[in-house]
N, C-alpha and C. Protein backbone atom coordinates (compact mmCIF):
# COMPACT_ATOMS: atom_id res chain seq x y z
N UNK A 1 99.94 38.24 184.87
CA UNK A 1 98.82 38.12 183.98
C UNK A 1 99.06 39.04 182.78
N UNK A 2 98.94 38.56 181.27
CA UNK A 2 99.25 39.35 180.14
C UNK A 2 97.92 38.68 179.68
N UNK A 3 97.00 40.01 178.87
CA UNK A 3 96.21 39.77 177.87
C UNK A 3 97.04 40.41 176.32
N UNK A 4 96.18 39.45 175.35
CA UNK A 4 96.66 40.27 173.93
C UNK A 4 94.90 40.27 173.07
N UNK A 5 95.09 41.21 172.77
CA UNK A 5 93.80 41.81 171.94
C UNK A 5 94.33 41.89 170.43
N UNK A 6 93.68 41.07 169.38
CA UNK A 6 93.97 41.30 168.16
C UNK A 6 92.39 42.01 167.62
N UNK A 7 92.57 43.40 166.84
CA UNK A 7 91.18 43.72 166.17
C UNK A 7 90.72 42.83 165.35
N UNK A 8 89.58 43.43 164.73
CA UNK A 8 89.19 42.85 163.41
C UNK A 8 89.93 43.19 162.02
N UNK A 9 91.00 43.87 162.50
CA UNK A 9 91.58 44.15 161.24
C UNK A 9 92.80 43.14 161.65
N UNK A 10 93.21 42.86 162.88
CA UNK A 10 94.79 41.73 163.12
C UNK A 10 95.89 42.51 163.76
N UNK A 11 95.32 43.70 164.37
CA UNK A 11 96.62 44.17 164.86
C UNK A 11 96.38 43.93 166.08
N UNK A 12 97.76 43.84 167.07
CA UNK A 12 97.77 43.53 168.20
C UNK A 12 98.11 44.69 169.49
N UNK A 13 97.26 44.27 170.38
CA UNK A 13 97.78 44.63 171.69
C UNK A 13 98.11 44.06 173.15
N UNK A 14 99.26 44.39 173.31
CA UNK A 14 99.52 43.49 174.27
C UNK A 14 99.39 44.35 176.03
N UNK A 15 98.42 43.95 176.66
CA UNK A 15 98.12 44.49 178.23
C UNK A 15 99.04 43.84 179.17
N UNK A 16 99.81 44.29 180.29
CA UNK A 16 100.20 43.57 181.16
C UNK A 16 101.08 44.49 181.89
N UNK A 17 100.40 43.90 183.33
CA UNK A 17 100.98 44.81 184.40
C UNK A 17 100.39 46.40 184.26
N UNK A 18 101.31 47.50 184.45
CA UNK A 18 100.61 48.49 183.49
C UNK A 18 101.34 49.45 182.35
N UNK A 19 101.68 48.50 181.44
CA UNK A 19 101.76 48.92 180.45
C UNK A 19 100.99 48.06 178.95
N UNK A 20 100.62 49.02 178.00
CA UNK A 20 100.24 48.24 176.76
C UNK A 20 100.89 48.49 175.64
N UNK A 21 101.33 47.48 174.69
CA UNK A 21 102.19 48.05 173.47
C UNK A 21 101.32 47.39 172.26
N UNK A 22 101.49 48.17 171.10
CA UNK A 22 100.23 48.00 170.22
C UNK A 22 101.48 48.04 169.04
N UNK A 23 101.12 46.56 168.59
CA UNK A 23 101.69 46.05 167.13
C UNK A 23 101.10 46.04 165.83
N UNK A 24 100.82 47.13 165.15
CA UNK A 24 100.34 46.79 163.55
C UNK A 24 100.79 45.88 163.08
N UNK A 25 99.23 46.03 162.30
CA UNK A 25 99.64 44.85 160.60
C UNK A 25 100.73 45.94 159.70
N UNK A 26 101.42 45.38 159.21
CA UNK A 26 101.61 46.02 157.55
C UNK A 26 101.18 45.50 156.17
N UNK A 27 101.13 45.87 155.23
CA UNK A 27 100.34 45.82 154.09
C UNK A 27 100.62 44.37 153.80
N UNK A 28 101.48 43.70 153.75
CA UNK A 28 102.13 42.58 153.38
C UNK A 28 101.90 41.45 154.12
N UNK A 29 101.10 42.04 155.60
CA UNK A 29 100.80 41.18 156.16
C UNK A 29 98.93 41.16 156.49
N UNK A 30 98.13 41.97 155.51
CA UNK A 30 96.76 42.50 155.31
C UNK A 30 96.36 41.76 154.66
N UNK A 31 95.31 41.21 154.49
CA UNK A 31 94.17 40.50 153.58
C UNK A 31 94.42 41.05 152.60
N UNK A 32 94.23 42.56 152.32
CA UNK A 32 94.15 43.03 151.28
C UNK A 32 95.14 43.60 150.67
N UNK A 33 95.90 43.30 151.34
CA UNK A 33 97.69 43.63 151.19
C UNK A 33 97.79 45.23 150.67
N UNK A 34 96.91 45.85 151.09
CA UNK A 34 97.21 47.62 151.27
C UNK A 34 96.70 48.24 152.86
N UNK A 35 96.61 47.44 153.31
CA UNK A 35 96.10 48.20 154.83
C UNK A 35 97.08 48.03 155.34
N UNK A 36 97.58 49.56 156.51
CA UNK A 36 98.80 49.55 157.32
C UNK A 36 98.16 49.83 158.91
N UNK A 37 98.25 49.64 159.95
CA UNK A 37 97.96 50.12 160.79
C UNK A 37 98.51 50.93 161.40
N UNK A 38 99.75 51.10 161.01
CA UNK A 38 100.02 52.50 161.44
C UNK A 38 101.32 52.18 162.15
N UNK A 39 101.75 53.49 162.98
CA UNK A 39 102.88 53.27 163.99
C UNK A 39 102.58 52.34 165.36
N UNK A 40 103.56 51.59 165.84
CA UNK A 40 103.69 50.94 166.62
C UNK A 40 104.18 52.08 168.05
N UNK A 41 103.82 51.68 169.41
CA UNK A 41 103.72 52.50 170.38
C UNK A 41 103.51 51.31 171.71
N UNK A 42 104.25 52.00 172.84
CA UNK A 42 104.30 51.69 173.77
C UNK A 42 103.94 52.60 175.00
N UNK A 43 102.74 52.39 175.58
CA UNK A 43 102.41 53.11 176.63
C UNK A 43 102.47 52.82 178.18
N UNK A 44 102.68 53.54 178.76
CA UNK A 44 102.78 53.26 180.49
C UNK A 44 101.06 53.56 180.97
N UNK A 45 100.30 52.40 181.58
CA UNK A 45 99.35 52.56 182.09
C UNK A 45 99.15 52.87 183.18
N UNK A 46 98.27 53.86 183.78
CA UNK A 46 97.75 53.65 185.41
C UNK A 46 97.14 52.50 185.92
N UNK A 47 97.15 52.62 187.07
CA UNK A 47 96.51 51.28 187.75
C UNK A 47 94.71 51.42 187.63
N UNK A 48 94.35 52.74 187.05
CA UNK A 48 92.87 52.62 187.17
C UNK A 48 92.47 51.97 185.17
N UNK A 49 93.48 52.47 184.26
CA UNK A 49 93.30 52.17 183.29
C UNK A 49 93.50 50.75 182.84
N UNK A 50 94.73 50.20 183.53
CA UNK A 50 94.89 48.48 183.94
C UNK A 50 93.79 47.75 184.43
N UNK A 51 92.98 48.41 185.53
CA UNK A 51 92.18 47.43 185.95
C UNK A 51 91.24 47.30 184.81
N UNK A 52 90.52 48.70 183.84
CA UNK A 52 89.35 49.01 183.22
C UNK A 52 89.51 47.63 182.45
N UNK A 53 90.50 47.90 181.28
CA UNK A 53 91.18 46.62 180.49
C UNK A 53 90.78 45.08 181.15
N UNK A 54 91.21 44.73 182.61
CA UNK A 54 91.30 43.78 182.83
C UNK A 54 89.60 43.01 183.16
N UNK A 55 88.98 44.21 183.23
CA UNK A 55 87.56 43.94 183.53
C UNK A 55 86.49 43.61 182.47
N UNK A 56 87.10 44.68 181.46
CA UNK A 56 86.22 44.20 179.74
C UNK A 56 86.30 43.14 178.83
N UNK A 57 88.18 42.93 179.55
CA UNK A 57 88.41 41.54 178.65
C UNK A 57 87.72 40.48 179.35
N UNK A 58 87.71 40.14 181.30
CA UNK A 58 87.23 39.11 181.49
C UNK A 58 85.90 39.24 181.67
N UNK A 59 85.08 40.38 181.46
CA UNK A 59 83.79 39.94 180.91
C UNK A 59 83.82 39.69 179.56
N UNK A 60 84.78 40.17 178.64
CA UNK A 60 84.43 39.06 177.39
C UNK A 60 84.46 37.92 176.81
N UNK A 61 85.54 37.18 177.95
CA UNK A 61 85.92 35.61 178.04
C UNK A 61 84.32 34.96 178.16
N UNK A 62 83.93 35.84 179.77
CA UNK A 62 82.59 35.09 180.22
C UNK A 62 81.63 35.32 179.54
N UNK A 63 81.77 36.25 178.45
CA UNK A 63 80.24 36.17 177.61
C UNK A 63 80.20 35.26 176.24
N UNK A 64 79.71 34.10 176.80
CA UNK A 64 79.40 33.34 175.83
C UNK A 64 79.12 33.63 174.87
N UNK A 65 77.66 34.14 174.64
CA UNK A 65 76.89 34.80 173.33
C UNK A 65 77.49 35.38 172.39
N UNK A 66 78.57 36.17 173.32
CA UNK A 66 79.31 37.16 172.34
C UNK A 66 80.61 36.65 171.34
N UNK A 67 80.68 34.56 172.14
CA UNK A 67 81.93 34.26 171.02
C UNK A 67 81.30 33.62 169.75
N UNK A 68 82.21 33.56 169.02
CA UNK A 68 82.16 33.10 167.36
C UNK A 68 83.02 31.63 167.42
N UNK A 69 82.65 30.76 166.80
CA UNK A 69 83.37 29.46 166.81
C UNK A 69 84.75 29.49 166.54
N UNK A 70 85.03 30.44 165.32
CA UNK A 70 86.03 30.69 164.67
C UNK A 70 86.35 31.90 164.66
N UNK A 71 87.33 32.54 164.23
CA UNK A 71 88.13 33.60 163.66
C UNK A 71 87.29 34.37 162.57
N UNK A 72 86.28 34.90 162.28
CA UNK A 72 85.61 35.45 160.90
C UNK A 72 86.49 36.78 160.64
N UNK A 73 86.04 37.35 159.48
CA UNK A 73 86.77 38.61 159.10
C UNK A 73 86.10 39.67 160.05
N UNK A 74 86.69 40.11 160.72
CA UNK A 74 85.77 41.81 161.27
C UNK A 74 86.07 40.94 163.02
N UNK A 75 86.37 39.73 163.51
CA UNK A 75 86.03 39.28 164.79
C UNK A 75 87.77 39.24 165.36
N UNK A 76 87.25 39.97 166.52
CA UNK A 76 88.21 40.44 167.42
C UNK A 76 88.63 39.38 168.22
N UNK A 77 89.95 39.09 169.04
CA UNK A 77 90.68 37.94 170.09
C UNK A 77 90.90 38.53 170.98
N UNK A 78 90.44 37.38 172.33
CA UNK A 78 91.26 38.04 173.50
C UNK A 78 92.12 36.46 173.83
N UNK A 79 92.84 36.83 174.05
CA UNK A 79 93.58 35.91 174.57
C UNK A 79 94.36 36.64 176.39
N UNK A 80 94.01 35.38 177.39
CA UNK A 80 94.54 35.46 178.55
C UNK A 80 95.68 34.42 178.96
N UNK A 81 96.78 35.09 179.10
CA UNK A 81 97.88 34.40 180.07
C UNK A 81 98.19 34.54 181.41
N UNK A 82 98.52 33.26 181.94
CA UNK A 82 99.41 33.59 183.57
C UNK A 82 100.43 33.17 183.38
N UNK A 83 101.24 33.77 183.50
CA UNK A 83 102.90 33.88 183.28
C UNK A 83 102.75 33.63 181.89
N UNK A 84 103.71 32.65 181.47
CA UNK A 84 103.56 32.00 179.57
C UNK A 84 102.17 31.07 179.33
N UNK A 85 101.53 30.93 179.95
CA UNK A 85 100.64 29.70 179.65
C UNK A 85 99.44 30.12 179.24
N UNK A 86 98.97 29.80 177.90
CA UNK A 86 97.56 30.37 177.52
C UNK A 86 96.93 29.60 178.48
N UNK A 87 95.82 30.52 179.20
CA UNK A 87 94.50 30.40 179.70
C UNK A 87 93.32 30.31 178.98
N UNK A 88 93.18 31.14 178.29
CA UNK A 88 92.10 31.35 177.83
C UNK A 88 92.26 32.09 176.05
N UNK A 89 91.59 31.48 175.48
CA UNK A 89 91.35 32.76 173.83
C UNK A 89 89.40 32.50 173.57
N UNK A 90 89.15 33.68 173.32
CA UNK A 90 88.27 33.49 172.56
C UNK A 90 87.86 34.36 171.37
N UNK A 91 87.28 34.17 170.77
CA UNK A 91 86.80 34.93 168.94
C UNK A 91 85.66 35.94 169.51
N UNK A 92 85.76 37.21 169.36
CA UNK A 92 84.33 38.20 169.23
C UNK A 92 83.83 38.26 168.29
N UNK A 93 82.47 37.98 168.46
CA UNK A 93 81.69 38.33 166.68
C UNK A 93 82.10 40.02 166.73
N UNK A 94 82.28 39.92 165.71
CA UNK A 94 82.17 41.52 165.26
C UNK A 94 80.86 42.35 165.70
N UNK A 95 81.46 43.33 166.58
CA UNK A 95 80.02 44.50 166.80
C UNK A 95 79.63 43.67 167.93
N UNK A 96 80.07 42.52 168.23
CA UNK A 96 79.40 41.71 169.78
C UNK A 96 79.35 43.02 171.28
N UNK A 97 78.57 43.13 172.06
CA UNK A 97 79.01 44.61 173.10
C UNK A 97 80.42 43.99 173.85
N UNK A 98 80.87 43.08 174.03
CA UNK A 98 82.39 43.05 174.29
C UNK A 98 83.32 43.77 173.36
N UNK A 99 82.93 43.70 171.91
CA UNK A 99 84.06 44.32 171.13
C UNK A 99 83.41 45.64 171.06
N UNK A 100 82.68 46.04 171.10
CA UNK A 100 82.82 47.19 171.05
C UNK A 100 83.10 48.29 172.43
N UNK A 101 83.21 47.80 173.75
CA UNK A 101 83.41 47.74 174.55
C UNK A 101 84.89 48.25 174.80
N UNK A 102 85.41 47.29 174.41
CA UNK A 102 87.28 47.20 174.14
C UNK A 102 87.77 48.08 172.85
N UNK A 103 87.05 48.06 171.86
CA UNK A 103 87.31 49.32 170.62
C UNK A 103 87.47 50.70 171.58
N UNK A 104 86.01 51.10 172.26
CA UNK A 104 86.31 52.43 172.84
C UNK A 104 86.93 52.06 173.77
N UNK A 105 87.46 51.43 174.49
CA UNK A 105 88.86 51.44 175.35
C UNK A 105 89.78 52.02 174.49
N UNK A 106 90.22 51.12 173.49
CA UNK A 106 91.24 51.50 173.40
C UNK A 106 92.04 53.03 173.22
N UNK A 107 91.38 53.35 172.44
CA UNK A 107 91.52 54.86 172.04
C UNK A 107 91.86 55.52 173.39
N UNK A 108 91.53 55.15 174.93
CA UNK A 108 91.85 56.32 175.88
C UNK A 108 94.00 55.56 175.74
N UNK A 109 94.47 54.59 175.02
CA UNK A 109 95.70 54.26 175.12
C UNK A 109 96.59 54.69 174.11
N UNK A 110 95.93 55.68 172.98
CA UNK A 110 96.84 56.55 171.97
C UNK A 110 97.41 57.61 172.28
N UNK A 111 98.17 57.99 171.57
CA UNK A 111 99.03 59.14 172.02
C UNK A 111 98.03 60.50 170.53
């Protein structure tokens, strides 16, 4: 099972097993073509920080309310795989309590 989390800004993270590796945008690849996200990083997760992840994303699949039809500016992705095969994606409205949910996650995965 691999999830990938894109923010509202487009950068990615990829969950699976227990590790997560987090892919910036660069400027060139920004709306506004000056936003960087920064350094790219690869972390080794625990099995209690793996599960946390695996629990916020699939309550954010199951919360309806909280998806957006589309992709808007500021709206966060989860996307779920088993092995290669998308399962599941859906759009967070921005500020929905799933995304913000997964925002303060993330931060316990920086160095």
């Amino acid at each position: 099972m691999k999830y990938i989390y894109y923010d509202g800004a487009g950068n990615k993270y990829e969950i699976q097993r227990l590790s997560l590796a987090y892919i910036p945008i660069k400027p060139a690849e920004s709306s506004s073509g000056t936003y960087d996200g920064g350094e790219s990083y690869t972390k080794v997760l625990n099995k209690l920080d793996f599960i946390k992840f695996v629990d916020v994303f699939e309550r954010a699949i199951w919360n309806e309310e909280a998806h957006s039809e589309r992709r808007e500016m500021g709206c966060g992705t989860v996307r779920k795989y088993l092995d290669v095969k998308l399962v599941s994606q859906v759009y967070l409205k921005y500020n929905s309590s799933p995304s913000v949910e997964i925002i303060k996650l993330l931060p316990l995965t920086s160095y």
